[in-house]
C-alpha atoms as a PDB file:
ATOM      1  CA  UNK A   1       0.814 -21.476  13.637  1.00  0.00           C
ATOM      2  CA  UNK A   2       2.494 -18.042  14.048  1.00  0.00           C
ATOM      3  CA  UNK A   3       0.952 -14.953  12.612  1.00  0.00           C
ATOM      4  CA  UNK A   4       3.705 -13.418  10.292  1.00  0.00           C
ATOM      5  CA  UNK A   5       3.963 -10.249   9.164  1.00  0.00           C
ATOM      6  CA  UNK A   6       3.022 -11.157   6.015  1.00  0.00           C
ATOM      7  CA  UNK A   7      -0.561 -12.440   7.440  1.00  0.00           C
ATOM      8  CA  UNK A   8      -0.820  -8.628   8.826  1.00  0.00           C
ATOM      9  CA  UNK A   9      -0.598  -6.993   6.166  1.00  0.00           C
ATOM     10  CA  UNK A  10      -2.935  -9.379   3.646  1.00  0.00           C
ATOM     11  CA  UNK A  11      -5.851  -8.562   6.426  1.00  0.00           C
ATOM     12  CA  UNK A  12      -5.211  -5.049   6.588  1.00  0.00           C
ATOM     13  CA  UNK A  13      -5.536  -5.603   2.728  1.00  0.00           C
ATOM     14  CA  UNK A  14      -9.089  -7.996   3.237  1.00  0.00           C
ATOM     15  CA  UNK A  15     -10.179  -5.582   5.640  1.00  0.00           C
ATOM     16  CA  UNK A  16      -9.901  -2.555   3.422  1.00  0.00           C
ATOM     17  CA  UNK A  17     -11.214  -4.576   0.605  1.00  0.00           C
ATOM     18  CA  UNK A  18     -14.615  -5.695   2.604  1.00  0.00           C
ATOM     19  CA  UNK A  19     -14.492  -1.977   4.095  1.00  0.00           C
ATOM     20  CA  UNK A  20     -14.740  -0.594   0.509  1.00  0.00           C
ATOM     21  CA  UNK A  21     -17.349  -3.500  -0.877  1.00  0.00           C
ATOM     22  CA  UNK A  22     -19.858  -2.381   2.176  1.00  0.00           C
ATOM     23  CA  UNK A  23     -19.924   1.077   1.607  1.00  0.00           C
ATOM     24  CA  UNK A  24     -20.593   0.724  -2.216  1.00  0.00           C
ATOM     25  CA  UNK A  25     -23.228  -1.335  -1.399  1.00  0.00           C
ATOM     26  CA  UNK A  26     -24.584   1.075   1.052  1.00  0.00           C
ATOM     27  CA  UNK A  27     -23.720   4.383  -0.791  1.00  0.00           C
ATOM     28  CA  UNK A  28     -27.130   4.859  -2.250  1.00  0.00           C
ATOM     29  CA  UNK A  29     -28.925   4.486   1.690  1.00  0.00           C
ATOM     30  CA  UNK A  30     -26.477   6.697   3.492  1.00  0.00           C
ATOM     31  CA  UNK A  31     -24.878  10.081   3.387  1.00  0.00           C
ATOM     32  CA  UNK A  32     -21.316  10.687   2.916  1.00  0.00           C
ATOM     33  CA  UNK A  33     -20.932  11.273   6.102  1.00  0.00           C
ATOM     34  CA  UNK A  34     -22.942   8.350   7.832  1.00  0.00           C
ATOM     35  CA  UNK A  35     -20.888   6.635   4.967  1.00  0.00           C
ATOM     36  CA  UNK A  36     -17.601   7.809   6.910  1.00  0.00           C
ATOM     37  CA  UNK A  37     -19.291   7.180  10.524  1.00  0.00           C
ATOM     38  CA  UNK A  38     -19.795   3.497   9.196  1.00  0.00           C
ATOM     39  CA  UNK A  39     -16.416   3.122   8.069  1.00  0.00           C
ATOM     40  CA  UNK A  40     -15.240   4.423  11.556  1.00  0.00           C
ATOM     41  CA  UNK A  41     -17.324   1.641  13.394  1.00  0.00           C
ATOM     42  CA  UNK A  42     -16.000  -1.211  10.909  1.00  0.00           C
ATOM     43  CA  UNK A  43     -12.248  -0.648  11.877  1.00  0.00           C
ATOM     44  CA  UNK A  44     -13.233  -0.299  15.450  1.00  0.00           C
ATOM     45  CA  UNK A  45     -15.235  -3.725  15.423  1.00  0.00           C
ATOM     46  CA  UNK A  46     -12.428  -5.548  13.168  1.00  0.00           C
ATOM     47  CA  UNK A  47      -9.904  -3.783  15.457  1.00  0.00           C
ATOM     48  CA  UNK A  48      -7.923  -6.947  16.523  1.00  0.00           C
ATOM     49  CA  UNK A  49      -8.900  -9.509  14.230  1.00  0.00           C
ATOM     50  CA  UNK A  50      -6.871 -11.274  11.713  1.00  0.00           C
ATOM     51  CA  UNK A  51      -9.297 -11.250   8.186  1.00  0.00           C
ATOM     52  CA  UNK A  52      -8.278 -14.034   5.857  1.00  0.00           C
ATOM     53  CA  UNK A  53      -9.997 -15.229   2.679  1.00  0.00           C
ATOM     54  CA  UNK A  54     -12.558 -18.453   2.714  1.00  0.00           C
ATOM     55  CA  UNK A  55     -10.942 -21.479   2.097  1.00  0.00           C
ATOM     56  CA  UNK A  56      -7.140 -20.217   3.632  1.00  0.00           C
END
């Protein structure tokens, strides 16, 4: 199966999304700036990999 576009762009969308559901969870144990340090690291370790939802 080819990746489309369209498969891009709804990881970029997971990957924000699971991005944004970490650092809530994590807000209250780090700073705002280890908060931004851990964001850095998550789009460097997802770099390259397609995200898709369970069960698609």
């Amino acid at each position: 199966m080819a990746i489309t576009m369209e498969d891009i762009i709804e990881s970029n969308r997971i990957k924000k999304e699971a991005c944004n559901n970490c650092k809530d969870t994590l807000k209250d144990n780090l700073t705002p700036k280890q908060l931004e340090k851990f964001e850095d690291v998550f789009y460097s370790a997802a770099e390259g990999y397609l995200f898709k939802r369970k069960g698609h």
